[in-house]
Protein backbone atom coordinates (compact mmCIF):
# COMPACT_ATOMS: atom_id res chain seq x y z
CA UNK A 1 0.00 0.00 0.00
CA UNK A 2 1.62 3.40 -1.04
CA UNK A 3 0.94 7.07 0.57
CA UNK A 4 -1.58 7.72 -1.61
CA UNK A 5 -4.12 4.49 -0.43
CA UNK A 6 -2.78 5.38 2.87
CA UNK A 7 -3.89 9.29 2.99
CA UNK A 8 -7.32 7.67 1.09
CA UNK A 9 -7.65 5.05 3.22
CA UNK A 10 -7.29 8.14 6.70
CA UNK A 11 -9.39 10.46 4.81
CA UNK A 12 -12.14 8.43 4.88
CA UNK A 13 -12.08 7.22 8.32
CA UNK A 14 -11.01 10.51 9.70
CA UNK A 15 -13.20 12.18 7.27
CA UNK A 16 -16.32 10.09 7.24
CA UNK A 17 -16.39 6.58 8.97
CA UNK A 18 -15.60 8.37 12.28
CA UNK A 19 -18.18 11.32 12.36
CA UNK A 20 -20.96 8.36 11.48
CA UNK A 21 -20.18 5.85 13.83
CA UNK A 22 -19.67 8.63 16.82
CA UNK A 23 -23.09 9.30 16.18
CA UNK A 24 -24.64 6.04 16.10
CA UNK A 25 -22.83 4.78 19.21
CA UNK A 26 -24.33 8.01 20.83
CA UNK A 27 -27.90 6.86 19.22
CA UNK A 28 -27.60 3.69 20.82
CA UNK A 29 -26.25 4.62 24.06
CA UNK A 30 -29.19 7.43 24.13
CA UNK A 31 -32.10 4.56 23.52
CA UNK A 32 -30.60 2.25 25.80
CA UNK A 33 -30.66 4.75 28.31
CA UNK A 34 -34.37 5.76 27.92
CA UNK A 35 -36.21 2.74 26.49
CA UNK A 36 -38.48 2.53 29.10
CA UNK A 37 -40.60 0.37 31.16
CA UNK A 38 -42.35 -2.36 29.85
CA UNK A 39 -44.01 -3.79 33.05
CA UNK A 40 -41.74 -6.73 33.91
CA UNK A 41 -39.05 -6.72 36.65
CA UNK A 42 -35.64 -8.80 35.94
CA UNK A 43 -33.82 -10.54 39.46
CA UNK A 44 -31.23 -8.52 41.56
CA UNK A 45 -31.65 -5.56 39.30
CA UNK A 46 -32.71 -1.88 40.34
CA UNK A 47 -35.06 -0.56 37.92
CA UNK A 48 -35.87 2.92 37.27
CA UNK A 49 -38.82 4.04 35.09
CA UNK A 50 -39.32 7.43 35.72
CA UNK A 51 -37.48 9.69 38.31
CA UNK A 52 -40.62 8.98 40.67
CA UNK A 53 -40.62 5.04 40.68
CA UNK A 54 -38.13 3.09 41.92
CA UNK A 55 -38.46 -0.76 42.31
CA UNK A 56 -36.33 -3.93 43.09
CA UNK A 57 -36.53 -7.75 43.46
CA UNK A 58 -35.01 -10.59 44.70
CA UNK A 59 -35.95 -13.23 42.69
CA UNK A 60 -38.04 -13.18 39.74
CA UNK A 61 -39.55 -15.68 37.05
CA UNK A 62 -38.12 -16.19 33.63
CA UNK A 63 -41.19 -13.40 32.64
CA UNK A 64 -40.18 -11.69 35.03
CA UNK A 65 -44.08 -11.43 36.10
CA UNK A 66 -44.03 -13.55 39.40
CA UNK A 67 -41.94 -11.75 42.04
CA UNK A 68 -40.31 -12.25 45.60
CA UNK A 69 -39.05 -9.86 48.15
CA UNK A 70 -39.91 -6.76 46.24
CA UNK A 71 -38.80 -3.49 46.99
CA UNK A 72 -40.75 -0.17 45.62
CA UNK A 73 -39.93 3.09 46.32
CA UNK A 74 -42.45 5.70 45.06
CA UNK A 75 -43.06 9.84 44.86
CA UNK A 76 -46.83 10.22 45.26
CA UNK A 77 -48.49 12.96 42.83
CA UNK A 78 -48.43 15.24 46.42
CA UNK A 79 -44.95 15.17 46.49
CA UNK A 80 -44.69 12.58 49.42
CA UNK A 81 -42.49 9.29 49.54
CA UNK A 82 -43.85 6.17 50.18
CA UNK A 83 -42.06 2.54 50.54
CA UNK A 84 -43.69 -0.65 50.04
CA UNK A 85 -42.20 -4.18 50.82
CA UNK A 86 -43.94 -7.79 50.20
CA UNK A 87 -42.97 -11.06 50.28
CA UNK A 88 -44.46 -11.83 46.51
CA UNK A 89 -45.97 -9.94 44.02
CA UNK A 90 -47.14 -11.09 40.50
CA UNK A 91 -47.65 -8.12 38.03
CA UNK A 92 -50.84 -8.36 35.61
CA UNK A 93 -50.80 -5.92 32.30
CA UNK A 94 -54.07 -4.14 31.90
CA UNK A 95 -56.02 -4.59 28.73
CA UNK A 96 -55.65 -0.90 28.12
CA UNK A 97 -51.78 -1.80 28.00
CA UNK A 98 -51.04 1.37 29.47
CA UNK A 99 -50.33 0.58 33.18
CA UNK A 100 -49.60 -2.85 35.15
CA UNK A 101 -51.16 -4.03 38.49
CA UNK A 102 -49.01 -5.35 41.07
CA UNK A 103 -50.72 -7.90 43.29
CA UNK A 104 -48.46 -8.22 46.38
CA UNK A 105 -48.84 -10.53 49.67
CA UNK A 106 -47.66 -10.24 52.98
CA UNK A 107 -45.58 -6.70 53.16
CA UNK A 108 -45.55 -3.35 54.77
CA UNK A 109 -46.04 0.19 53.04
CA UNK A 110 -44.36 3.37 54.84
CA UNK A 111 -45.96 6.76 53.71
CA UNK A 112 -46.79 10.16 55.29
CA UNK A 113 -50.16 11.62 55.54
CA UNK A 114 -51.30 14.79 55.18
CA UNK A 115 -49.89 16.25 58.40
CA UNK A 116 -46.34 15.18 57.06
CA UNK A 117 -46.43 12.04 59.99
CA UNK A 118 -45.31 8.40 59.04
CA UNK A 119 -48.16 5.93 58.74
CA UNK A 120 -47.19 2.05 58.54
CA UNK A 121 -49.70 -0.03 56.75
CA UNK A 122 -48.92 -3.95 56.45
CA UNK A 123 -51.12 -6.25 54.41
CA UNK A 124 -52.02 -9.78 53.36
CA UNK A 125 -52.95 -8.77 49.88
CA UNK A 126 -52.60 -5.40 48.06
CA UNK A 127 -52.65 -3.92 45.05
CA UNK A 128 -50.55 -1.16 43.33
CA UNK A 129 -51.52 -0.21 39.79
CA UNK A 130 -48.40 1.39 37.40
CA UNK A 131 -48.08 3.55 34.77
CA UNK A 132 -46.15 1.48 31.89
CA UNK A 133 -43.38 4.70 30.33
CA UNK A 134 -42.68 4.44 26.54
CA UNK A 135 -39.35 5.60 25.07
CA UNK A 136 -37.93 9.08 25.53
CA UNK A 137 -37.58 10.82 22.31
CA UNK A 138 -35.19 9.79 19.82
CA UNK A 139 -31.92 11.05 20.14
CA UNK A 140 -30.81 14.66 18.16
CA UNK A 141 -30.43 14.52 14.56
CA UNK A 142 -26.75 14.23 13.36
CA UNK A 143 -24.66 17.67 13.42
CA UNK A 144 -25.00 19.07 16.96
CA UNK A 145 -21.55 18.30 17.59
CA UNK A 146 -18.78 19.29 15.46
CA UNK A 147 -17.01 15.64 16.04
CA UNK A 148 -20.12 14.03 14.10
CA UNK A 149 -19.64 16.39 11.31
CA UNK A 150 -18.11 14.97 7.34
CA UNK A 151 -15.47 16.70 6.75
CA UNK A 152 -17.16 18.49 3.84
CA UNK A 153 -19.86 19.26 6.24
CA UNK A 154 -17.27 20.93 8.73
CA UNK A 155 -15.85 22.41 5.37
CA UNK A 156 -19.20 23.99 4.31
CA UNK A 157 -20.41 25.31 7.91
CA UNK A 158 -16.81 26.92 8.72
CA UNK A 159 -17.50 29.04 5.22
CA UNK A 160 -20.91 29.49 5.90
CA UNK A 161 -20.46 31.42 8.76
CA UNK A 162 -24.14 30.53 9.74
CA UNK A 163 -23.67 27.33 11.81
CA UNK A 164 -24.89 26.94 15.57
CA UNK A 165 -21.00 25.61 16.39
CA UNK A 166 -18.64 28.71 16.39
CA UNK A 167 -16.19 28.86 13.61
CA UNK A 168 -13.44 28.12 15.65
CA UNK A 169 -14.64 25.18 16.84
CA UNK A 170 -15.66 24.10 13.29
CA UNK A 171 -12.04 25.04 11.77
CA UNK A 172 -10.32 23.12 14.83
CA UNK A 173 -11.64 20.14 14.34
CA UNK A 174 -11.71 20.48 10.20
CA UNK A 175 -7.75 20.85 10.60
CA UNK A 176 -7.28 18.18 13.50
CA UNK A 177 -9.26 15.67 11.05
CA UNK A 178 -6.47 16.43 8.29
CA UNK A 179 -3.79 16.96 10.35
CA UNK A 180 -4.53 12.94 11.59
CA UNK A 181 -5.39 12.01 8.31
CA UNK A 182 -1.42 13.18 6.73
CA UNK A 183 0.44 12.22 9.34
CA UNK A 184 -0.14 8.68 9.16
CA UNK A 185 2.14 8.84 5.62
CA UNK A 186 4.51 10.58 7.35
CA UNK A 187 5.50 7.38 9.88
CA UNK A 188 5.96 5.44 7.09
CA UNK A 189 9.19 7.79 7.19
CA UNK A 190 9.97 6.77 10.52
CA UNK A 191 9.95 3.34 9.70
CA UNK A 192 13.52 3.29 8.13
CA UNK A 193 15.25 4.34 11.10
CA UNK A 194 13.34 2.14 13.47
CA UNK A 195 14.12 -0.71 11.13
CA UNK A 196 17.73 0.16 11.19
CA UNK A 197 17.57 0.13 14.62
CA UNK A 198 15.44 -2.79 15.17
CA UNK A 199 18.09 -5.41 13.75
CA UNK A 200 20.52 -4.40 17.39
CA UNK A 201 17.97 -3.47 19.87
CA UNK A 202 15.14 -5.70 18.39
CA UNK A 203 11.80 -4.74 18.01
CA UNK A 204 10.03 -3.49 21.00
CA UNK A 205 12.27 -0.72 21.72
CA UNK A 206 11.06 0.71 17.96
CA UNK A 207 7.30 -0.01 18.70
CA UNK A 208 7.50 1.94 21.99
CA UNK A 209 8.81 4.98 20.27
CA UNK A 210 6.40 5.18 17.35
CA UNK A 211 3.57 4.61 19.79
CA UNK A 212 4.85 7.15 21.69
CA UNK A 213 5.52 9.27 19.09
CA UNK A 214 2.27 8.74 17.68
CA UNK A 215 0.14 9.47 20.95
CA UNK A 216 2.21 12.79 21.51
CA UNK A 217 0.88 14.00 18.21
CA UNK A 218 -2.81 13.54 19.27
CA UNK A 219 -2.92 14.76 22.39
CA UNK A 220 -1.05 17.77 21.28
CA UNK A 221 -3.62 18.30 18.34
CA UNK A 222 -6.13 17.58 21.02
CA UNK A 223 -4.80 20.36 23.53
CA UNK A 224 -4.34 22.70 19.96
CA UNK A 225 -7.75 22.50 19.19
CA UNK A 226 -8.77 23.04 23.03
CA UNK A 227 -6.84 26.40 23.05
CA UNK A 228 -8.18 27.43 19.57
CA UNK A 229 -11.87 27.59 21.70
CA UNK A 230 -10.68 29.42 24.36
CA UNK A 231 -9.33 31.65 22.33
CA UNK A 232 -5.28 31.80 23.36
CA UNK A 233 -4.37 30.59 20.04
CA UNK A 234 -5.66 30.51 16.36
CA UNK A 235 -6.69 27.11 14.89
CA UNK A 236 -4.27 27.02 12.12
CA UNK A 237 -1.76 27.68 14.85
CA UNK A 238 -3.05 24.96 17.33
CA UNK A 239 -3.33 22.41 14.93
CA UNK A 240 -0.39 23.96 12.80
CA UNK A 241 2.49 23.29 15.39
CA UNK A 242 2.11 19.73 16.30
CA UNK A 243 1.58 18.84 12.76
CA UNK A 244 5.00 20.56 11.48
CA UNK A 245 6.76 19.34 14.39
CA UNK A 246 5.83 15.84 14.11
CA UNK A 247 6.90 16.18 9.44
CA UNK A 248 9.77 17.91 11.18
CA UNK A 249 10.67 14.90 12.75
CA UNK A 250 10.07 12.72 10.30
CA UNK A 251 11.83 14.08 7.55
CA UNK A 252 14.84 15.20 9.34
CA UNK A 253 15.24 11.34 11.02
CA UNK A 254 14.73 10.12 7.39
CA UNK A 255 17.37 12.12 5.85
CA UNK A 256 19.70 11.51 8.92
CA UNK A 257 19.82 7.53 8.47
CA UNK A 258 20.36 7.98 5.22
CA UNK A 259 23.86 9.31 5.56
CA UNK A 260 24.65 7.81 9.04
CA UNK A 261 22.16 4.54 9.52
CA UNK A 262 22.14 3.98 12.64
CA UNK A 263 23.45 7.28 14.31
CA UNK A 264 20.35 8.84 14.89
CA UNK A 265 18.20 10.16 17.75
CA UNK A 266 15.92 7.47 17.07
CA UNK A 267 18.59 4.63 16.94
CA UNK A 268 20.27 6.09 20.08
CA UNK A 269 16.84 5.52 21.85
CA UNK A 270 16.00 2.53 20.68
CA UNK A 271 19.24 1.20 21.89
CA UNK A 272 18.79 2.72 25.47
CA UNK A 273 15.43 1.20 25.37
CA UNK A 274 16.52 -1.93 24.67
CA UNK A 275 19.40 -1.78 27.39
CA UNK A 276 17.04 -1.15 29.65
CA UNK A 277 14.02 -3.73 28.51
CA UNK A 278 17.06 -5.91 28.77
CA UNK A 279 18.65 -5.26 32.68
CA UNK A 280 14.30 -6.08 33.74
CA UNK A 281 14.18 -9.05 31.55
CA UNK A 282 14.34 -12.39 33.48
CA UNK A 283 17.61 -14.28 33.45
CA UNK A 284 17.44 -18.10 32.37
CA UNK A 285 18.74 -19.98 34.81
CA UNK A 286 21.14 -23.03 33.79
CA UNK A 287 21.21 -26.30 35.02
CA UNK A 288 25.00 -27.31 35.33
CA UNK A 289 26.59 -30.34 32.86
């Protein structure tokens, strides 16, 4: 694969694949978060269908319709808390479908009355009726966030001048996406050296330093584009500097093996690397002739 398939091939995930998929793991996330009640209570797991309801079991059938040692925890529509505990419970769907009655045996209910004092009730047989919540509203559409934005989208909107994302933000992340997307030709540079190198130090000293190398770069871009927002520094500047340095790099490593292979910076660290992966590696131990 040359640098052309490469800068293709980080264009389009930089560019396209990544934007998409952000937003459809946030779509997911968002409907797994607020799917709802649908009137049946798993084992050992605290449910939550509204911010007023709260409700727990110990055991439950494979429905999960026929309950034991069930734990409910509810905000009346005054305002006022009230607890309820039974030994079993079995939950019935009305035919309406839009609410559930909970037929309980042998618990307690703690609430307050009007006067604010606690009342303890306990029962043989009870029955609680609840309201059965549908799913929250779907999640956004795509575009409230600059990081779910195409690049031609960020493109557009940055020239625009009309988008709801400031044009700093927009420009930031238009240059951090290409910035990512060139630099990944650019270690193919890098990999002379560390080959070079790799033949007297082996090979884990030059996979340390590219890695390193590599996650310098983004967290720099990523603290370039945080400073473009804020202000302190221009985008082109934020994103600018790390991306120079890191070609700067590069090239000048490049160019260096080529008249002195092996005398680098790169080489010199490698082999200090590998001196010291080498004084924590585990001696073999020798049984005598």
């Amino acid at each position: 694969m040359n640098n052309k398939h490469i800068r293709a091939a980080a264009l389009l995930l930089f560019g396209f694949l990544q934007p998409y998929s952000r937003y459809a793991y946030r779509a997911v996330l968002h409907s797994a978060q607020n799917a709802g009640w649908n009137g049946l209570v798993p084992a050992e797991t605290i449910l939550i269908p509204s911010k007023d309801l709260t409700m727990t079991t110990d055991e439950a059938d494979a429905a999960g319709q026929r309950l034991s040692h069930i734990f409910i925890r509810r905000i009346t529509d005054k305002g006022r808390e009230e607890i309820t505990t039974a030994g079993m419970a079995e939950i019935r769907r009305t035919p309406d479908g839009k609410s559930v009655k909970l037929l309980m045996k042998n618990g307690q209910q703690l609430r307050f009355n009007d006067q604010g004092r606690p009342e303890i009730l306990s029962f043989q047989d009870f029955t609680m009726q609840l309201p059965v919540t549908g799913p929250a509203k779907l999640l956004r559409a795509r575009g409230g966030d600059e990081r779910e934005l195409t690049l031609f989208e960020l493109a557009q909107q940055a020239e625009s001048g009309h988008s709801m994302i400031s044009q700093v933000a927009l420009r930031g992340e238009l240059y951090g996406r290409l910035a990512k997307a060139f630099v990944l030709p650019l270690l193919a540079l890098l990999g002379v050296p560390l080959g070079m190198a790799a033949k007297r130090s082996g090979r884990a000293p030059g996979i340390i330093v590219g890695g390193i190398l590599l996650l310098v770069f983004f967290h720099l871009v990523q603290l370039g584009q945080g400073l473009a927002e804020t202000g302190r520094i221009s985008p082109e500047m934020g994103v600018g500097i790390p991306f120079f340095g890191m070609a700067a790099i590069a090239f000048g490593v490049f160019l260096t093996s080529r008249k002195r292979p092996g005398e680098t910076p790169v080489g010199r660290a490698l082999e200090a690397i590998g001196a010291l992966i080498a004084r924590f590696k585990p001696k073999q131990f020798q049984t005598p002739a």
